[in-house]
Protein backbone atom coordinates (compact mmCIF):
# COMPACT_ATOMS: atom_id res chain seq x y z
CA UNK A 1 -32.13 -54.45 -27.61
CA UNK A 2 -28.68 -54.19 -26.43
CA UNK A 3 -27.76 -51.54 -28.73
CA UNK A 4 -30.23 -49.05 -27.48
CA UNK A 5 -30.18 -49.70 -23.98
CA UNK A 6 -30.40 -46.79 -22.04
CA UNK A 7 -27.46 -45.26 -20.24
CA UNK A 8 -27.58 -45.12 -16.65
CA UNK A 9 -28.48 -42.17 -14.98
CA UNK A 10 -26.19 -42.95 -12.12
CA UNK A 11 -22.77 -43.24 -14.25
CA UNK A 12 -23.58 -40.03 -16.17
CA UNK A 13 -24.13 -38.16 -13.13
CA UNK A 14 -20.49 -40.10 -11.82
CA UNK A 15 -19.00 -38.81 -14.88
CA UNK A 16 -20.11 -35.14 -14.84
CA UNK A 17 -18.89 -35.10 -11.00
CA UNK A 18 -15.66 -36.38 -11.88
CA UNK A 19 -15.03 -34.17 -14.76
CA UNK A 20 -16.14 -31.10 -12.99
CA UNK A 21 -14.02 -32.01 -10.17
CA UNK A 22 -11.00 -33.10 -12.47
CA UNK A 23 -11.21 -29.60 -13.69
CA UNK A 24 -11.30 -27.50 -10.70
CA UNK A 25 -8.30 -29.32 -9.54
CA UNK A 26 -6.02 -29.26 -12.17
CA UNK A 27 -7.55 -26.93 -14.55
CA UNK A 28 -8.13 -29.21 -17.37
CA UNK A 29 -10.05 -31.68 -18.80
CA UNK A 30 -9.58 -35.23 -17.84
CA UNK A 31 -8.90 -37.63 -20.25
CA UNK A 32 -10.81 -40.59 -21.10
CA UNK A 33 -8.80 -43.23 -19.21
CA UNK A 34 -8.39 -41.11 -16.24
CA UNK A 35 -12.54 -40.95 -16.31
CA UNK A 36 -12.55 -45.00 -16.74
CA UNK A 37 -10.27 -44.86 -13.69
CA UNK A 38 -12.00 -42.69 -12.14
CA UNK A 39 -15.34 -43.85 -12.27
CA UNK A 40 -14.44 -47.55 -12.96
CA UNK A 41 -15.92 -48.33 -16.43
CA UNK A 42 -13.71 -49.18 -19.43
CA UNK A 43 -12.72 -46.39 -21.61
CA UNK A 44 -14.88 -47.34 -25.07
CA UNK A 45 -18.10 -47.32 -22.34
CA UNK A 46 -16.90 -43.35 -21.21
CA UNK A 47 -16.66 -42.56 -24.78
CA UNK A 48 -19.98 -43.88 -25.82
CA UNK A 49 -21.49 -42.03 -22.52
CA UNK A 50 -19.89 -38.67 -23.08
CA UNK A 51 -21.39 -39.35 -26.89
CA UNK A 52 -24.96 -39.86 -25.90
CA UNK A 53 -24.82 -36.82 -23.22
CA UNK A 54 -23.52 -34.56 -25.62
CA UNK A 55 -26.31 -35.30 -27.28
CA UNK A 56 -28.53 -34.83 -24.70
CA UNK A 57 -27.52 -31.19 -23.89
CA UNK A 58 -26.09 -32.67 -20.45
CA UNK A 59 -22.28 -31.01 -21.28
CA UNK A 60 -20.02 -30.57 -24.36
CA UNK A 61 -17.40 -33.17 -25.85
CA UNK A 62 -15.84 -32.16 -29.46
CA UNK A 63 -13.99 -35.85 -29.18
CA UNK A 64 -11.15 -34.68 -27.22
CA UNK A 65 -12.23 -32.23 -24.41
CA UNK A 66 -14.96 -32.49 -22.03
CA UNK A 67 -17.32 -28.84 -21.08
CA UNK A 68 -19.83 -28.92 -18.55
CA UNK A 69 -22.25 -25.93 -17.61
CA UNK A 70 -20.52 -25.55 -13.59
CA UNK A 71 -17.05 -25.43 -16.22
CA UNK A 72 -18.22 -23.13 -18.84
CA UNK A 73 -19.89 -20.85 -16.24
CA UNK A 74 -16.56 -20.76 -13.91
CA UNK A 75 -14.51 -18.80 -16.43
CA UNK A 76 -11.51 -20.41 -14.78
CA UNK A 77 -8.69 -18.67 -16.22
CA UNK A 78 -5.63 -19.14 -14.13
CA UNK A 79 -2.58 -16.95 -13.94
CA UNK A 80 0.19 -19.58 -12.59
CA UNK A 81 2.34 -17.71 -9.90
CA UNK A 82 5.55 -18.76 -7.91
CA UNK A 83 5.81 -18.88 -4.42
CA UNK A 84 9.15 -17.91 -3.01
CA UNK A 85 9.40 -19.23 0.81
CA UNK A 86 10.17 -15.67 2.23
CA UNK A 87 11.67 -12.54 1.94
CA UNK A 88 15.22 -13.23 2.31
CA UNK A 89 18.58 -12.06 1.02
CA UNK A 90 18.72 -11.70 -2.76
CA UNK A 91 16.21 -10.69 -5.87
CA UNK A 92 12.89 -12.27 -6.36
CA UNK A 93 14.58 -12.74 -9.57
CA UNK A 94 15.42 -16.08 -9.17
CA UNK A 95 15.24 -19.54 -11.13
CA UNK A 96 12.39 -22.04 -10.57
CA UNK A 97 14.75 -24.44 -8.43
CA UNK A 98 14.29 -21.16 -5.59
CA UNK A 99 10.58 -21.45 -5.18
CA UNK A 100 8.46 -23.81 -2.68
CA UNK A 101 5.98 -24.59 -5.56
CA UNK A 102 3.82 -22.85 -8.52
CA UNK A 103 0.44 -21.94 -7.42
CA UNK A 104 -2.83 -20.82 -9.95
CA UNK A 105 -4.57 -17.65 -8.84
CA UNK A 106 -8.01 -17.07 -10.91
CA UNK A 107 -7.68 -14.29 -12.84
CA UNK A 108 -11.17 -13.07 -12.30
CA UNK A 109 -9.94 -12.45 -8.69
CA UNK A 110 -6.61 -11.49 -8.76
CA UNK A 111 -6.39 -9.79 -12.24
CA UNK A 112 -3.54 -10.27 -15.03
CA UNK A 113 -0.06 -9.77 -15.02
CA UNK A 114 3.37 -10.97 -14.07
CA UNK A 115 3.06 -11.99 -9.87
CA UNK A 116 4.85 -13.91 -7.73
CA UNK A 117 4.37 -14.89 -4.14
CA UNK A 118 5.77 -14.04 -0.69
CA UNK A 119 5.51 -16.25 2.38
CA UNK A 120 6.01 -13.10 4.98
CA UNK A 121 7.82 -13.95 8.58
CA UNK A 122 8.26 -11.28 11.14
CA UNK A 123 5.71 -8.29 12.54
CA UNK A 124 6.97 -5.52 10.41
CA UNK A 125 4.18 -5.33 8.56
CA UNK A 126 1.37 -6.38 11.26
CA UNK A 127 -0.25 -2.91 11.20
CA UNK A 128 -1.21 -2.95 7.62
CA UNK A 129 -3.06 -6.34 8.46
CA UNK A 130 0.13 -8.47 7.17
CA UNK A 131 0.88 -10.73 9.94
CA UNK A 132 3.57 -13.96 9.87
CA UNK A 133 2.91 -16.59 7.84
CA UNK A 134 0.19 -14.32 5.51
CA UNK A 135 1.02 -15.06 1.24
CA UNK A 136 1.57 -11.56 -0.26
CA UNK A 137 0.79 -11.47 -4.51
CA UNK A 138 3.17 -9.57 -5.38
CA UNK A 139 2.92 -7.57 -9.24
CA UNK A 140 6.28 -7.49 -10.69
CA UNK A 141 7.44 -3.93 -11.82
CA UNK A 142 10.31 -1.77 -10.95
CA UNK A 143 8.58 1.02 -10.14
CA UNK A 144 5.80 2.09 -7.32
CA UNK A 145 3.75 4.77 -6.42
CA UNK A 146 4.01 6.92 -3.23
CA UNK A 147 2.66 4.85 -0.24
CA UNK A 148 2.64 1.45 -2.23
CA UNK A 149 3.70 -1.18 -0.22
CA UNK A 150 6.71 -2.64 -1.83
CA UNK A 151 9.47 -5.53 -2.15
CA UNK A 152 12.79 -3.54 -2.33
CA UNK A 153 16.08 -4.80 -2.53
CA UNK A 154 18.51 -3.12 -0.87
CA UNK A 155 22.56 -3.78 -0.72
CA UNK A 156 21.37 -7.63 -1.88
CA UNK A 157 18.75 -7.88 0.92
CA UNK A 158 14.73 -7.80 0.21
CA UNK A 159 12.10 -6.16 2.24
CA UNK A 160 8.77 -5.65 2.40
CA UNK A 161 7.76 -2.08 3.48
CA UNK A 162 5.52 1.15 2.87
CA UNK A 163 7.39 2.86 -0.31
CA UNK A 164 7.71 6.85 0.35
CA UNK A 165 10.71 8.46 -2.05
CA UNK A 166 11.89 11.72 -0.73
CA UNK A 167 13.89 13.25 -4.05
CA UNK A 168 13.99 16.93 -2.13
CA UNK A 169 15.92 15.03 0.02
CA UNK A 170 17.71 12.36 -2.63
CA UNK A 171 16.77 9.50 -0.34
CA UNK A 172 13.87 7.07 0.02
CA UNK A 173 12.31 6.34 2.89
CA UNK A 174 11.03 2.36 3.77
CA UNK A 175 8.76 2.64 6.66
CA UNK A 176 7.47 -0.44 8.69
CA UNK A 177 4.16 -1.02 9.44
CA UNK A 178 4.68 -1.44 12.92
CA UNK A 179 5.31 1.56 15.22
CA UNK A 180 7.57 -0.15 17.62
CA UNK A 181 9.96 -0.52 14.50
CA UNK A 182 12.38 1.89 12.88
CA UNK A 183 12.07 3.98 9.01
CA UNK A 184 14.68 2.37 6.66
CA UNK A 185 16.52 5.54 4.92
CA UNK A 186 18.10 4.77 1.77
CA UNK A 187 19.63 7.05 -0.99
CA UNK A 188 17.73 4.43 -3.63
CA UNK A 189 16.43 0.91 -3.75
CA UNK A 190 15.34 -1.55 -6.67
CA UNK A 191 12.02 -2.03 -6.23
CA UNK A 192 10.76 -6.11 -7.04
CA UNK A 193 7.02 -5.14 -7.18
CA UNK A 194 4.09 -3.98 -5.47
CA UNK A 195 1.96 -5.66 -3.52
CA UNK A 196 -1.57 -5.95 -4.71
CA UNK A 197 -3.07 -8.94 -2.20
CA UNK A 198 -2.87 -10.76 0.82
CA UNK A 199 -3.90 -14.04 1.11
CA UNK A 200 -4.60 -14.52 4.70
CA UNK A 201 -2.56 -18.01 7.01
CA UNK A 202 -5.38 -20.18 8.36
């Protein structure tokens, strides 16, 4: 009978694929039109699918949202990070409108917290493996320890160096990782954050 027709094994499989992939890409479930689109079925067919596979154990739907074992196991929790073009005159500080785009970092991997990215240019960092073009995540604070690498700002003007305060001397010392460079001496600096990562340019 039509009714109990058995679903194809071939659709549910297209479904699970697109889902999973769905997910990984934008870090949500799809809905059920996008999985119609998607697969190219008509929306009451997904919905009676995703019915009968919850049933089978094959992933989860509570009617809105769609779980799969690859989803479940991923524990994709994002942190969603801006990525400022470079390290250029002014604060980090800055509206939305200033950065290239909003990137997700997995939490598992990165950790939590307020970050932001830097898109580095120069060599002044090159011997502490942070070459042109690398992405540094950056956790904001306004404070660092002794030998943290650092966005300071500095007379309006951020930079990206090895922290090392000096207070027998009142001053604080921004050295470059690059021996062909110069020590910045200050008598302070705002620090932006620390950096915590690099994310290496292919």
């Amino acid at each position: 009978m039509a009714g109990t027709r058995k679903k194809d094994p071939k659709i549910m499989k297209e479904i699970i694929e697109f889902a999973e992939d769905y997910f990984f890409e934008y870090h949500t479930s799809p809905s059920l039109q996008k999985i119609a689109d998607g697969v190219g079925i008509s929306r009451t067919t997904v919905y009676r699918y995703l019915l009968e596979m919850d049933k089978k154990g094959m992933l989860s739907y509570d009617g809105k949202s769609i779980q799969t074992k690859s989803m479940i196991k991923s524990d994709y929790a994002l942190n969603r990070v801006p990525v400022l073009g470079a390290i250029a005159c002014g604060s980090p500080e800055l509206t939305e409108e200033a950065f290239e785009e909003f990137v997700a970092l997995p939490v598992a991997l990165f950790g939590k917290g307020d970050f932001f990215i830097l898109r580095t240019h120069g060599n002044s960092m090159i011997e502490a493996g942070i070459y042109e073009g690398d992405m540094v995540v950056v956790k904001k604070q306004n404070y660092a320890d002794y030998g943290d690498i650092v966005v300071a700002l500095i007379e309006n003007e951020t930079t990206l160096k090895t922290y090392y305060p000096e207070p027998e001397n009142k001053r604080v010392r921004l050295h470059p990782e690059n021996s062909d460079m110069k020590d910045i001496i200050v008598k302070e600096c705002n620090i932006q954050g620390v950096a915590k990562h690099v994310i290496k340019k292919l």
